[in-house]
Protein backbone atom coordinates (compact mmCIF):
# COMPACT_ATOMS: atom_id res chain seq x y z
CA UNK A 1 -12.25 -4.52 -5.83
CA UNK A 2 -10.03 -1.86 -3.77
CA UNK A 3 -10.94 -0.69 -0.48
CA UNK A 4 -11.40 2.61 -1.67
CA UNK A 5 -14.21 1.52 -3.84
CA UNK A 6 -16.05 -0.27 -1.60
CA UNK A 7 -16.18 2.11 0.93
CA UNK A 8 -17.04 5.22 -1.74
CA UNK A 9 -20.26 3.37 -2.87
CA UNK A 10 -21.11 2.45 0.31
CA UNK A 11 -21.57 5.82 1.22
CA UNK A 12 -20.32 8.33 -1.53
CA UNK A 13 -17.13 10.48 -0.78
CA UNK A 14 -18.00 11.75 3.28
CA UNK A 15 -17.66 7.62 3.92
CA UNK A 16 -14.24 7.30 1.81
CA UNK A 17 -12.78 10.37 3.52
CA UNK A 18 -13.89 9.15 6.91
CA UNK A 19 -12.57 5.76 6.89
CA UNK A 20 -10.33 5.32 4.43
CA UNK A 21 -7.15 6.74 6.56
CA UNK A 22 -7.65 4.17 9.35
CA UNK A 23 -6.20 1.32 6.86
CA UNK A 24 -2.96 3.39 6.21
CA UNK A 25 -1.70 4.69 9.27
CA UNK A 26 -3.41 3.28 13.00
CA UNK A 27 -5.38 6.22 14.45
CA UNK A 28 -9.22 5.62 13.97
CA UNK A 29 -10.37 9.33 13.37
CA UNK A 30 -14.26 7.73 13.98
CA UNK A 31 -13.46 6.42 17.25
CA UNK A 32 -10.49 9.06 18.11
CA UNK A 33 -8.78 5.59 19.04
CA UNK A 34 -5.50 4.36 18.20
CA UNK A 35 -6.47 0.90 16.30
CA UNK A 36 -4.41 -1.63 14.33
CA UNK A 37 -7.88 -3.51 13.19
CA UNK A 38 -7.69 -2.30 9.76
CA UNK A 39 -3.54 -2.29 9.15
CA UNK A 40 -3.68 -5.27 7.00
CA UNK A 41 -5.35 -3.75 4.35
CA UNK A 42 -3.26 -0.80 3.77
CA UNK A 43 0.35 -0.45 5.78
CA UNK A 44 1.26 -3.87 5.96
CA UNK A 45 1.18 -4.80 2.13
CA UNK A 46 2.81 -1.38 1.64
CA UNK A 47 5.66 -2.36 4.19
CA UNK A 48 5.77 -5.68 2.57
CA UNK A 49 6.26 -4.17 -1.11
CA UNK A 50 8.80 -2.06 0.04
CA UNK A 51 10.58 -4.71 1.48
CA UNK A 52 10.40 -7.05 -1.53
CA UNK A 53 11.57 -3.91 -3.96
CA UNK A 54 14.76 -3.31 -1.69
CA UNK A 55 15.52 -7.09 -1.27
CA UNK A 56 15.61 -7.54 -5.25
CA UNK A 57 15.72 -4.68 -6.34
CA UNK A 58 18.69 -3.96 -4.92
CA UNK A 59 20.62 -6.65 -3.14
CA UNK A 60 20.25 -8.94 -5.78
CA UNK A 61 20.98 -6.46 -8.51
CA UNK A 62 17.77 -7.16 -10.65
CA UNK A 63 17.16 -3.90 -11.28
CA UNK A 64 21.48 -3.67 -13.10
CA UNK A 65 20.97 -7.11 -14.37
CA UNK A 66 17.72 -6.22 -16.64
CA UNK A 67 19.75 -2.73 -17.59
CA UNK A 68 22.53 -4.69 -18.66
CA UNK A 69 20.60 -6.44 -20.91
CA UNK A 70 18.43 -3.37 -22.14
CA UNK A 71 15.12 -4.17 -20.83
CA UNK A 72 13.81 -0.88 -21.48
CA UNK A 73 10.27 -1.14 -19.38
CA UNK A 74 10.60 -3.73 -17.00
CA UNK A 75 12.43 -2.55 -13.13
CA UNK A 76 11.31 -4.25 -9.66
């Protein structure tokens, strides 16, 4: 189950709003702190994905490859 979820029936929308942020970017609005405690469960697999996407996406040509062959749904 997503973070999102979890935190939402925790403690219903105020909860979500409040913490939810901190796992994207590293300012901790609760503690008006700058805190990389919760990074790996938002920025770093986002960093990661993007990484993978441009790495095969487009350095290996994937993305031309399954074109060529008129994949019509499937792009990475």
């Amino acid at each position: 189950m997503g973070r999102g979820i979890q935190l939402f029936q925790a403690g219903g929308f105020q909860t979500l709003a409040a913490n939810l942020p901190s796992s994207i970017i590293p300012y901790d609005f609760a503690t008006r702190r700058i805190s990389f405690a919760n990074l790996g469960t938002g920025l770093w697999p986002i960093i990661a994905g993007l990484a993978v996407h441009r790495f095969i996406g487009g350095g290996l040509g994937v993305n031309r490859a399954l074109a060529a062959s008129r994949i019509p749904w499937i792009r990475i």
